[in-house]
Protein backbone atom coordinates (compact mmCIF):
# COMPACT_ATOMS: atom_id res chain seq x y z
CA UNK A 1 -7.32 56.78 -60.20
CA UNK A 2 -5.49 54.82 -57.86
CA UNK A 3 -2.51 52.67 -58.92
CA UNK A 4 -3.10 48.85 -57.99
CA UNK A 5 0.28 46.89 -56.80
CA UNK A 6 0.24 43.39 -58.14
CA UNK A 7 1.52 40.54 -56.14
CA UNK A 8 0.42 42.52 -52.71
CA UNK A 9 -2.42 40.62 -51.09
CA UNK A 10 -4.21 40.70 -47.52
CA UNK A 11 -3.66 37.92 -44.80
CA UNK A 12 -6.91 36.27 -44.27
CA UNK A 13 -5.70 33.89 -41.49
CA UNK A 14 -3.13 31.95 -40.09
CA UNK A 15 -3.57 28.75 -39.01
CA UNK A 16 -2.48 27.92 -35.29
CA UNK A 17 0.46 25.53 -35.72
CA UNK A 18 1.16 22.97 -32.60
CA UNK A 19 5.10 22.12 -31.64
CA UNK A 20 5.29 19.13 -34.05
CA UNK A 21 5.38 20.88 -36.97
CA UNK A 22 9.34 22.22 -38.23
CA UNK A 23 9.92 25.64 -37.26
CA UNK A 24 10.48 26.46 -41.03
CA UNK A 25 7.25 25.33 -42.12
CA UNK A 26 4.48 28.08 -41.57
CA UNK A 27 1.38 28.63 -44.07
CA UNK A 28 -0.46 31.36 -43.81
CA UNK A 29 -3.50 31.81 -46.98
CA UNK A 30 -2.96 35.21 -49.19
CA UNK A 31 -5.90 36.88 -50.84
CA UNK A 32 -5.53 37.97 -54.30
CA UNK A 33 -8.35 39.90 -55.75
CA UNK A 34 -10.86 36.92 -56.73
CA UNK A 35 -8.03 34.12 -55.60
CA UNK A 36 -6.86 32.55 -52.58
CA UNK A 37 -3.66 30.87 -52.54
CA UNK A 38 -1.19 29.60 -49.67
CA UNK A 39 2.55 30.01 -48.94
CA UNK A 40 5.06 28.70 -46.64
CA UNK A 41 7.65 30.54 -45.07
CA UNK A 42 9.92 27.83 -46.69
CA UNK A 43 9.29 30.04 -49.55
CA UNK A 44 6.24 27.18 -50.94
CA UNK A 45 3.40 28.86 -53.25
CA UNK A 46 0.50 27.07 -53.81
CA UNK A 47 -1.75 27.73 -56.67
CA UNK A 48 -3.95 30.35 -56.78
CA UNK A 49 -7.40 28.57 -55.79
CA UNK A 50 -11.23 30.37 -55.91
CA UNK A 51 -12.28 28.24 -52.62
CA UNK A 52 -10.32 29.09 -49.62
CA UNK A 53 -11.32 25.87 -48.29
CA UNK A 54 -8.65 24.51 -51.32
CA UNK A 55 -6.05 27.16 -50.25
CA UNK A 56 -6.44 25.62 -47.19
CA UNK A 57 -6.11 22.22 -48.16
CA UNK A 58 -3.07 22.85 -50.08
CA UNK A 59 -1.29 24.22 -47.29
CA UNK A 60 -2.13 21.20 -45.23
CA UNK A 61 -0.85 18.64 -47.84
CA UNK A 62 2.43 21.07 -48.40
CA UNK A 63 2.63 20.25 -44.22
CA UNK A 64 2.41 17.00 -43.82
CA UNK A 65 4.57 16.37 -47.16
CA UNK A 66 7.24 18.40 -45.15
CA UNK A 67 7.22 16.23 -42.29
């Protein structure tokens, strides 16, 4: 049986950021078994969503709140 390691998910994608955005400010969207969630290098965790598309969105409003 193997052992499963909570809290360890696969990057899905990373969105291509342009210059504007702050350095310390880059999302990336986590897969967590069923979940999808976003985080920031800022250390920002967004909540763990079904739809990516709302992963997605999450990290976008976490941007442009940051800027």
């Amino acid at each position: 049986m193997r052992k499963r390691l909570l809290g360890v998910g696969n990057v899905v994608a990373v969105a291509q950021q342009d210059d504007s955005t702050p350095r310390n400010h880059r999302t990336t969207t986590i897969e967590q078994g069923r979940f999808c969630l976003a985080r920031c290098t800022c250390g920002w965790k967004g909540p763990a969503r079904r739809a990516r598309s709302l992963a997605r969105a999450d990290a976008e409003g976490h941007l442009s709140a940051a800027a």
